[in-house]
C-alpha atoms as a PDB file:
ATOM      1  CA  UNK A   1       0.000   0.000   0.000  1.00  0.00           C
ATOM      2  CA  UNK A   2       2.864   2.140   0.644  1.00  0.00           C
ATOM      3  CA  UNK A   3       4.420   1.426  -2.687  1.00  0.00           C
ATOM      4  CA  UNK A   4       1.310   2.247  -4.180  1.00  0.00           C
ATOM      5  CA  UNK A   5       0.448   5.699  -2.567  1.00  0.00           C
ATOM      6  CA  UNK A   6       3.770   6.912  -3.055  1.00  0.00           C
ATOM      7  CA  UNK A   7       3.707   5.908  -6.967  1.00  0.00           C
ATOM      8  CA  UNK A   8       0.101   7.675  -6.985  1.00  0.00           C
ATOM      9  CA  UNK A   9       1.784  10.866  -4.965  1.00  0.00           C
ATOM     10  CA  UNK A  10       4.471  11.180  -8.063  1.00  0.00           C
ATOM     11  CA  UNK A  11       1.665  10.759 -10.410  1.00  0.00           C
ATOM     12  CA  UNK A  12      -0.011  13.422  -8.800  1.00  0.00           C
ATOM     13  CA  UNK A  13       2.727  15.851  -8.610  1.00  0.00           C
ATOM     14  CA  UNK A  14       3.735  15.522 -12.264  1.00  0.00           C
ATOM     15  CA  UNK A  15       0.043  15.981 -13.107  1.00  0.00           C
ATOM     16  CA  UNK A  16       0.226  19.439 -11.388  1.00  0.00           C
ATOM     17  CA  UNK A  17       3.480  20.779 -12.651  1.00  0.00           C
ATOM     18  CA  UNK A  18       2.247  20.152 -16.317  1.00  0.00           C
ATOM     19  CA  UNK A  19      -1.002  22.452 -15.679  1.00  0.00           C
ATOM     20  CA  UNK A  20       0.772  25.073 -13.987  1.00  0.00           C
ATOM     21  CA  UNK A  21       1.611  27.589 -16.860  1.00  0.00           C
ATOM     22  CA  UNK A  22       4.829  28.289 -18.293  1.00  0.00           C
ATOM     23  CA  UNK A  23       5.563  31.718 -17.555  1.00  0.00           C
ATOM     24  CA  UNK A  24       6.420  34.035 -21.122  1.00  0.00           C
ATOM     25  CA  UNK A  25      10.130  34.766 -21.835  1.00  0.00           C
ATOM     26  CA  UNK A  26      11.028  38.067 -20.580  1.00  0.00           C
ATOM     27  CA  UNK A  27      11.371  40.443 -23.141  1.00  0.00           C
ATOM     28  CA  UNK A  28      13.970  43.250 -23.455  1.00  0.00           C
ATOM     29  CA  UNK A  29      12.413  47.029 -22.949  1.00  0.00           C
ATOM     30  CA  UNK A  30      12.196  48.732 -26.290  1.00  0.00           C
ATOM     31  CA  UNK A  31      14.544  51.440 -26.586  1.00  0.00           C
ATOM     32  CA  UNK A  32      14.345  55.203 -25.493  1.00  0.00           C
ATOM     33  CA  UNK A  33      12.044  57.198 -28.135  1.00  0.00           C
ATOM     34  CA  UNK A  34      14.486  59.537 -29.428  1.00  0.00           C
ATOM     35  CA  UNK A  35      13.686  62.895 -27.876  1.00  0.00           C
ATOM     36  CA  UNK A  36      10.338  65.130 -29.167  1.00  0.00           C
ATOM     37  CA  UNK A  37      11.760  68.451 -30.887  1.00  0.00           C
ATOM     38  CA  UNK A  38       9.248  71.278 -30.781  1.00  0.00           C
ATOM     39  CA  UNK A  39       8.794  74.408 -33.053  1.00  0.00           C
ATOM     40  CA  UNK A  40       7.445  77.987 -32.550  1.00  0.00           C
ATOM     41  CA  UNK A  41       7.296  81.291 -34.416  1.00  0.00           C
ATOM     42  CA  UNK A  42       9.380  84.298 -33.024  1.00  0.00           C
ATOM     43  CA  UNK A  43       7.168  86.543 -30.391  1.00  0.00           C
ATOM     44  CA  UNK A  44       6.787  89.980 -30.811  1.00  0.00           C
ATOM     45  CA  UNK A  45       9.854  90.998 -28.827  1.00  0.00           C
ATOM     46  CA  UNK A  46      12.167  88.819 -30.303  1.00  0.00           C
ATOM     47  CA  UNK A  47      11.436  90.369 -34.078  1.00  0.00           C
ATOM     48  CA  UNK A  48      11.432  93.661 -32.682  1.00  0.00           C
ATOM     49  CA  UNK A  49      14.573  93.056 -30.798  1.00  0.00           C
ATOM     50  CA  UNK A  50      16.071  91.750 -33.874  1.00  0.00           C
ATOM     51  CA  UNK A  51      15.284  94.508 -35.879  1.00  0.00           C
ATOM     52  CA  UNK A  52      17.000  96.815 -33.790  1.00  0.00           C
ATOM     53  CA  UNK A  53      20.164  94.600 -33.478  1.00  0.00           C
ATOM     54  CA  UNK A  54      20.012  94.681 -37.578  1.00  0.00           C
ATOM     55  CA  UNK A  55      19.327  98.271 -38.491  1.00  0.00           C
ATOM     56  CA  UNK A  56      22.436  98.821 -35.380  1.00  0.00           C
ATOM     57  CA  UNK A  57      24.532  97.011 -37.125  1.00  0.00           C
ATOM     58  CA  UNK A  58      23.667  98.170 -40.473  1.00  0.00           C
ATOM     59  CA  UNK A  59      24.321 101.600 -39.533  1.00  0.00           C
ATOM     60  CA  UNK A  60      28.027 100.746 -37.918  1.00  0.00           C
ATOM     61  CA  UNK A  61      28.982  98.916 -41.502  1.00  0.00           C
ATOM     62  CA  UNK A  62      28.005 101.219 -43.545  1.00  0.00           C
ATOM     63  CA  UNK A  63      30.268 104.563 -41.967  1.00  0.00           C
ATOM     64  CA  UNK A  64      28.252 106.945 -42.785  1.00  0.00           C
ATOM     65  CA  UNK A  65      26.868 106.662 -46.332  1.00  0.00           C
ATOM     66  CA  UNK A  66      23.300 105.183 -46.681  1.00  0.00           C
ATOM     67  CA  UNK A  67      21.816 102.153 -45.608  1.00  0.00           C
ATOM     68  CA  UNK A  68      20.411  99.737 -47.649  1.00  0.00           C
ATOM     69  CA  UNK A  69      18.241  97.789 -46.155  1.00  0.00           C
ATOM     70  CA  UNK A  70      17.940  93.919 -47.055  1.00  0.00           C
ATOM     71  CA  UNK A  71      14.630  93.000 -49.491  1.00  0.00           C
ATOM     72  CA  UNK A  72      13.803  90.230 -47.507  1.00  0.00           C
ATOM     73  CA  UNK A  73      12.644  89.860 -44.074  1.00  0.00           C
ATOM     74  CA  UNK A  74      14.507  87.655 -41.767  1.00  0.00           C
ATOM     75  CA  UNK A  75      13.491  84.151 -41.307  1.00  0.00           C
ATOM     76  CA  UNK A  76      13.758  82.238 -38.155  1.00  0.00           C
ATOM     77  CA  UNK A  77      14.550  78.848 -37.141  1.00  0.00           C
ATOM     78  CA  UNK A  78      13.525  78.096 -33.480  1.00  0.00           C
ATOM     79  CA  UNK A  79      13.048  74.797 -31.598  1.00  0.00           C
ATOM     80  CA  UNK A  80      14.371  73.132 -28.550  1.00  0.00           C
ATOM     81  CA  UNK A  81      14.472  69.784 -27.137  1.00  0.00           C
ATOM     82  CA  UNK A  82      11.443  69.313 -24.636  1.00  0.00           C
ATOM     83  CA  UNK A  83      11.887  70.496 -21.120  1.00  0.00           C
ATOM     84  CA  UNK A  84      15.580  72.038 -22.570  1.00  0.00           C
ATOM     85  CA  UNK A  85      15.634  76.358 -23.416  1.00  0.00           C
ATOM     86  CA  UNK A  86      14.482  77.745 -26.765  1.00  0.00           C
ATOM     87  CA  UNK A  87      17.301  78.079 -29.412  1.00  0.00           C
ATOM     88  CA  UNK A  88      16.185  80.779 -31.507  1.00  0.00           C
ATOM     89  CA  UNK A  89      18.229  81.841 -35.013  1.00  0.00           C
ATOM     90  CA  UNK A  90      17.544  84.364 -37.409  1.00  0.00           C
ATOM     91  CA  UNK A  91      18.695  84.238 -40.817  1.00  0.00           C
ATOM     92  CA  UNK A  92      19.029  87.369 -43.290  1.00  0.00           C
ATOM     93  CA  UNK A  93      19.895  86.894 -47.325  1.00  0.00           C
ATOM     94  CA  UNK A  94      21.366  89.814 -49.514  1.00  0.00           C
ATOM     95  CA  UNK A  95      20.123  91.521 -52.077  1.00  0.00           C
ATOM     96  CA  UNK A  96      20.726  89.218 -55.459  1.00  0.00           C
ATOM     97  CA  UNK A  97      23.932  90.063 -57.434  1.00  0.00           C
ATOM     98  CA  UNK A  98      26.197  88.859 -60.234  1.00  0.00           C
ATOM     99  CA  UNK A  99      28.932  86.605 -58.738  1.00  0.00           C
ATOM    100  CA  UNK A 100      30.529  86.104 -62.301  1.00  0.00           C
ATOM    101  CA  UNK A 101      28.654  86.717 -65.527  1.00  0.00           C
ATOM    102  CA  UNK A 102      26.737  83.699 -65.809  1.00  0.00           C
ATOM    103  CA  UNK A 103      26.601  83.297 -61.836  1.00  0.00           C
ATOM    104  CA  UNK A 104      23.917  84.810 -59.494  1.00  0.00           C
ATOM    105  CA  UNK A 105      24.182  84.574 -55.704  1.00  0.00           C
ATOM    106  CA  UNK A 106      22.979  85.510 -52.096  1.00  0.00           C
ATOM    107  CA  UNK A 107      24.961  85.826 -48.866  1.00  0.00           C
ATOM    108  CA  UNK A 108      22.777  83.927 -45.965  1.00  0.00           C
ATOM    109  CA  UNK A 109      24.068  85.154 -42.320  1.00  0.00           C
ATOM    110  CA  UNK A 110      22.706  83.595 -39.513  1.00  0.00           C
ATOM    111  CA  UNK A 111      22.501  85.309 -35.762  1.00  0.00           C
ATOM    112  CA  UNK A 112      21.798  83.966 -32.244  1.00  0.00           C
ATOM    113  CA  UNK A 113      19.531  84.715 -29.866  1.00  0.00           C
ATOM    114  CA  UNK A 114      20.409  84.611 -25.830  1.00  0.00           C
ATOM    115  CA  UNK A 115      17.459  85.613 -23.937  1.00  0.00           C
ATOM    116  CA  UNK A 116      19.245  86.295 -20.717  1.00  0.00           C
ATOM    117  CA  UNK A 117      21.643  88.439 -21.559  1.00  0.00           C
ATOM    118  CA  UNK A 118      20.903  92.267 -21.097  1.00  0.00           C
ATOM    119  CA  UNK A 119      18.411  93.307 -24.149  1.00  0.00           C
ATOM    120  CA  UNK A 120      20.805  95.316 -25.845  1.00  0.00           C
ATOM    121  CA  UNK A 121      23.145  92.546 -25.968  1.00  0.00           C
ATOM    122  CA  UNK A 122      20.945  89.667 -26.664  1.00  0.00           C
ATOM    123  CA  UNK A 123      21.792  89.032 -30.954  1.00  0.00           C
ATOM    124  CA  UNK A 124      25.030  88.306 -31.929  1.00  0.00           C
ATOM    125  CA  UNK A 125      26.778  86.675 -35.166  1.00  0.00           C
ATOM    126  CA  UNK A 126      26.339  82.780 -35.165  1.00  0.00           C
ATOM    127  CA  UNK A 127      29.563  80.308 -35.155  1.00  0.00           C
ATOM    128  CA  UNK A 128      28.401  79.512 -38.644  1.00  0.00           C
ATOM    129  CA  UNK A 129      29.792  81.392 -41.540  1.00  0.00           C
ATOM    130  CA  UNK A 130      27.918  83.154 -44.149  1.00  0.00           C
ATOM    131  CA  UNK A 131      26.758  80.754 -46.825  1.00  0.00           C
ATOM    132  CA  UNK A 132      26.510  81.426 -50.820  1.00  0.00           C
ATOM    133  CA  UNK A 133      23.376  80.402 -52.188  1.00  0.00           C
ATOM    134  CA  UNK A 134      23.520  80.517 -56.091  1.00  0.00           C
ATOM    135  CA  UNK A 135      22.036  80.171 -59.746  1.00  0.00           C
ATOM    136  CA  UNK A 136      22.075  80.366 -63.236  1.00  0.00           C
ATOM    137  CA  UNK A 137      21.887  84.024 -64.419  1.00  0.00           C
ATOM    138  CA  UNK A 138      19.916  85.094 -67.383  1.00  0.00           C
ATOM    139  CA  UNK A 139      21.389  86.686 -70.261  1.00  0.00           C
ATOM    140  CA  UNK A 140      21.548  90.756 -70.074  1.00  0.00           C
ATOM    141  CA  UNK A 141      19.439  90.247 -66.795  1.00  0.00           C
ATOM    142  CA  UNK A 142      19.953  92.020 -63.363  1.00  0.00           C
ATOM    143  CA  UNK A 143      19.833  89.084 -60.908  1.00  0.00           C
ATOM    144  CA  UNK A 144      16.545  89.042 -59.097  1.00  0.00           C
ATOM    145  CA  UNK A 145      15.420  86.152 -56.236  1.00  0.00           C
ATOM    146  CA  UNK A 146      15.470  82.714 -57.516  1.00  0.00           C
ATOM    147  CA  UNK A 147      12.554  80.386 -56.130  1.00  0.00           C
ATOM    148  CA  UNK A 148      15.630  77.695 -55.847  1.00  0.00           C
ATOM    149  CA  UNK A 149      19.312  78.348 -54.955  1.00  0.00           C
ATOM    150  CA  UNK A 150      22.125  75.953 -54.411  1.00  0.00           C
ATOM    151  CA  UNK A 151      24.531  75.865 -51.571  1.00  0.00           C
ATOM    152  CA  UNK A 152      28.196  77.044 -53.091  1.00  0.00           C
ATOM    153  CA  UNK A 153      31.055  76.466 -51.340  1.00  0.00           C
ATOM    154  CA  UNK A 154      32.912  79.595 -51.408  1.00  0.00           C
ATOM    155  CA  UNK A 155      36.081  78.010 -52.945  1.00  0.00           C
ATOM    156  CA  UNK A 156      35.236  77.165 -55.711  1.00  0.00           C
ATOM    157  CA  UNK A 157      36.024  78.154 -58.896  1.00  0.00           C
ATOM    158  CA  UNK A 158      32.576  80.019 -60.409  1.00  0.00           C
ATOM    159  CA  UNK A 159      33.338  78.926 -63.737  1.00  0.00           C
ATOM    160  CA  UNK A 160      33.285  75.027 -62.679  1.00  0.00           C
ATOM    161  CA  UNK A 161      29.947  75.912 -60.303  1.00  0.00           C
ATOM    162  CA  UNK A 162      28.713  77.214 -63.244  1.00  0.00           C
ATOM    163  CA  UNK A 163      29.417  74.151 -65.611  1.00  0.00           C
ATOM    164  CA  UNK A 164      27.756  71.916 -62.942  1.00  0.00           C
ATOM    165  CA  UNK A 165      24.465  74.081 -62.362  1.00  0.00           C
ATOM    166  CA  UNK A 166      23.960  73.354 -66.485  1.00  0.00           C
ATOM    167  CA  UNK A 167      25.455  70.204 -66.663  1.00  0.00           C
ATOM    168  CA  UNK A 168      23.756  68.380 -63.559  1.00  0.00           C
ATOM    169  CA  UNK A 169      20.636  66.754 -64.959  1.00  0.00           C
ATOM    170  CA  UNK A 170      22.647  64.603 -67.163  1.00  0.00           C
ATOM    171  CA  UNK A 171      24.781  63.905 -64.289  1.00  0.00           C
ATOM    172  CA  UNK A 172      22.643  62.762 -62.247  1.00  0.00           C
ATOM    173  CA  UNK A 173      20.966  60.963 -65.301  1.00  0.00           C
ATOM    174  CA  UNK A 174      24.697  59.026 -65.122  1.00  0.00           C
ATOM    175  CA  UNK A 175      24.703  58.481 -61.924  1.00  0.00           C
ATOM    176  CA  UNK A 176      21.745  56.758 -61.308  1.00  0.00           C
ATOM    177  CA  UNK A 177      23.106  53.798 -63.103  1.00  0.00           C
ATOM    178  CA  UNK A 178      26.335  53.933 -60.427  1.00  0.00           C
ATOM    179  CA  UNK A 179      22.869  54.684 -57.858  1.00  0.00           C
ATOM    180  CA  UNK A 180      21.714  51.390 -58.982  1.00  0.00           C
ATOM    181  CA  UNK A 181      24.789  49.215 -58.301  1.00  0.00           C
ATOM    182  CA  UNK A 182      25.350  50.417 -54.551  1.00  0.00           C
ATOM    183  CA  UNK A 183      23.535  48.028 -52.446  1.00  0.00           C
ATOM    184  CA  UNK A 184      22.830  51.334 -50.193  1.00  0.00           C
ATOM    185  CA  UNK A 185      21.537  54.024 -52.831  1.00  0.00           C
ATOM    186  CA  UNK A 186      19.651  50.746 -54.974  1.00  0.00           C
ATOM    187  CA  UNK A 187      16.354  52.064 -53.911  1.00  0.00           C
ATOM    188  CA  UNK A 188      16.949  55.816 -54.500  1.00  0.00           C
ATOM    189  CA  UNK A 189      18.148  55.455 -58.184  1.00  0.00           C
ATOM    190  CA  UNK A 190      14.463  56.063 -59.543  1.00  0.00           C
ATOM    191  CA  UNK A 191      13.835  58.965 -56.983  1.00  0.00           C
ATOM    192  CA  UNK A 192      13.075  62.524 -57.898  1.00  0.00           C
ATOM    193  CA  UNK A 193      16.135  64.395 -56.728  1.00  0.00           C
ATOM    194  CA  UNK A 194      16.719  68.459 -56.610  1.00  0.00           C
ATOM    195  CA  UNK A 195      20.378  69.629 -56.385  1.00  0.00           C
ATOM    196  CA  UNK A 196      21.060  71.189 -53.068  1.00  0.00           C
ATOM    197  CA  UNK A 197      24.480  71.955 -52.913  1.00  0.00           C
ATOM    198  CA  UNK A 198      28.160  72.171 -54.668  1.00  0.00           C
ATOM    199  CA  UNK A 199      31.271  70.850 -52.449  1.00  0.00           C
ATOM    200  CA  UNK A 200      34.965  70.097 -53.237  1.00  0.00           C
ATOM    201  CA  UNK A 201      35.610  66.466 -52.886  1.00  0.00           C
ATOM    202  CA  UNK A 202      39.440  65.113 -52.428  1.00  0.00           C
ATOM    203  CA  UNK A 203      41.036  63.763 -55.303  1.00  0.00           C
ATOM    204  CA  UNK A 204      40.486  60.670 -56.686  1.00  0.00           C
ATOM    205  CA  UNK A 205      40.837  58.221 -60.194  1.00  0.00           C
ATOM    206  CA  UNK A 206      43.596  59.939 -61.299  1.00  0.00           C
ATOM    207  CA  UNK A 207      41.904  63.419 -61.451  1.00  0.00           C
ATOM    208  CA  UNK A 208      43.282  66.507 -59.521  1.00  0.00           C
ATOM    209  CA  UNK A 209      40.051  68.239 -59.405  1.00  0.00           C
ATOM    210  CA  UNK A 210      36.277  66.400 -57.851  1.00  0.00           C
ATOM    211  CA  UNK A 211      33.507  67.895 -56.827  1.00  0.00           C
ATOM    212  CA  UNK A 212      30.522  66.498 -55.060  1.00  0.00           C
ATOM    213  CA  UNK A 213      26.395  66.991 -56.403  1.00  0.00           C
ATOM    214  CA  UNK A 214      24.184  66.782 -53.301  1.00  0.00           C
ATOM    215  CA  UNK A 215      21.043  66.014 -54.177  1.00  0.00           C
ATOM    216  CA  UNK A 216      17.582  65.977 -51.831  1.00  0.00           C
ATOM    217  CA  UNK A 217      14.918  63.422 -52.747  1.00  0.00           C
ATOM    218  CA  UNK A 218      11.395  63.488 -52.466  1.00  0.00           C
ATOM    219  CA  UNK A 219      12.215  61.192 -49.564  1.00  0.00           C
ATOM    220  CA  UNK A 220      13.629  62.979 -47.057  1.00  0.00           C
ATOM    221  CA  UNK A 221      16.879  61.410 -48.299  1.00  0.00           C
ATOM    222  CA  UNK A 222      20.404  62.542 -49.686  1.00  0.00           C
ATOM    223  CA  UNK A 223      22.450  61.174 -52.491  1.00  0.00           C
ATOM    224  CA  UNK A 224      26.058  62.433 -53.265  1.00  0.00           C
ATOM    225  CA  UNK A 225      27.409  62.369 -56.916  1.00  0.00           C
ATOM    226  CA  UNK A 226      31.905  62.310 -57.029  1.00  0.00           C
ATOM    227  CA  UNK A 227      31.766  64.570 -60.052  1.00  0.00           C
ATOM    228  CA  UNK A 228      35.658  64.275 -61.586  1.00  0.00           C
ATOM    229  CA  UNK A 229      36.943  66.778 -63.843  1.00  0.00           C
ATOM    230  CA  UNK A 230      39.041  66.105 -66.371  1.00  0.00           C
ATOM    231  CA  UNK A 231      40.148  68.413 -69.737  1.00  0.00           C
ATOM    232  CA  UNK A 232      37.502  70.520 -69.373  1.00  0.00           C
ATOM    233  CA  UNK A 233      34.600  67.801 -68.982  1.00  0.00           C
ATOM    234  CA  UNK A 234      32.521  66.377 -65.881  1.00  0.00           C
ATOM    235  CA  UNK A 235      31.425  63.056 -65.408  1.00  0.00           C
ATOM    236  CA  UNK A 236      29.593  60.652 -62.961  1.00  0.00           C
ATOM    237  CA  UNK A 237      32.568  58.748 -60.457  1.00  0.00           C
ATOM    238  CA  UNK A 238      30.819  57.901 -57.562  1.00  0.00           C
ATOM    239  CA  UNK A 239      27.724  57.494 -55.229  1.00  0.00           C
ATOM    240  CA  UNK A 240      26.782  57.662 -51.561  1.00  0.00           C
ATOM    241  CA  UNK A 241      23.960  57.856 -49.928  1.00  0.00           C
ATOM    242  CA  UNK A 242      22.227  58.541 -46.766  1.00  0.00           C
END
């Protein structure tokens, strides 16, 4: 009998540990959203504050002989990190002018706001240099704003900015066959893409002079084009993308 209700005891307990639930593997916490960047327009006293710093500093450069005052109003750029301080930047362009014949362009400064500093010391220049922002000029035309300009690094020759600006569609026509064959640009190659900016590049395939095409798709994504020169003509190298 004892035999028997200790065999029926084992029974027993294996019969309970099979109903009692396995409990679910543990999984790992997802990571950290990445952090919520917020937006605003300028209040009233920061545009009227920067309007003062402006027309201040307007009158200082010009020593004397009359200001001209930019055609454009200033456009800011203001956002923050939630729970982190505002970082508010306002950014003036130039009047259009001739940079070589066939070469218009605009000077973009950019100026920083720090709220607690005394109010007549609360705009200053930002770390960033001025940038050139450029096009194609018309024939026997005055330079007037373009509704699209391309970012020019400053040293660079205008006559090779000006050879890309024309030559880029087919360029980029090349390129999407070297788009095509990079297993990370493969699914940009039949993307609409707008050219955004002009940059040296370091020398490469034998060629003394590159230049890199950086073009914007309709993605949200970028797509660099290694432009080598070589006797006076351009062509395709290289892709990356991000």
């Amino acid at each position: 009998m004892r035999a028997l209700s200790f065999a029926a005891l084992l029974i027993a307990a294996g019969q309970a540990l099979a109903a009692t639930p396995a409990k679910p593997p543990v999984r790992p916490a997802p990571p950290p959203a990445p952090p919520r960047i917020e937006q605003r327009q300028p209040t009233d006293e920061e545009r009227a504050s920067f309007d003062d710093y402006y027309r201040q500093k307007m009158l200082a450069e010009s020593r004397g002989a009359r200001v001209v005052q930019p055609l454009f109003a200033p456009e800011f750029d203001i956002e923050r990190q939630r729970g982190k301080p505002w970082q508010v930047i306002a950014r003036v362009d130039s009047a259009p002018r001739h940079s070589a014949v066939d070469l218009c362009r605009q000077i973009r400064s950019s100026f920083i706001y720090d709220a607690r500093a005394p109010r007549d010391a609360r705009w200053s220049e930002s770390a960033q240099p001025p940038s050139w922002h450029v096009w194609l000029a018309q024939p026997k035309t005055i330079c007037s704003a373009a509704p699209h300009t391309v970012l020019m690094d400053q040293a660079l020759p205008p006559e090779d900015v000006v050879a890309l600006l024309r030559h880029h569609p087919e360029l980029l026509s090349r390129a999407r066959l070297l788009l095509a064959g990079n297993s990370r640009c493969i699914r940009q190659r039949a993307l609409p893409f707008t050219l955004r900016a002009i940059e040296p590049a370091p020398p490469a395939a034998g060629a003394p002079v590159m230049f890199n095409l950086v073009f914007e798709s309709d993605r949200d994504t970028t797509a660099r084009v290694a432009v080598r020169k070589h006797r006076g003509e351009y062509a395709a190298w290289n892709v990356s993308c991000d």
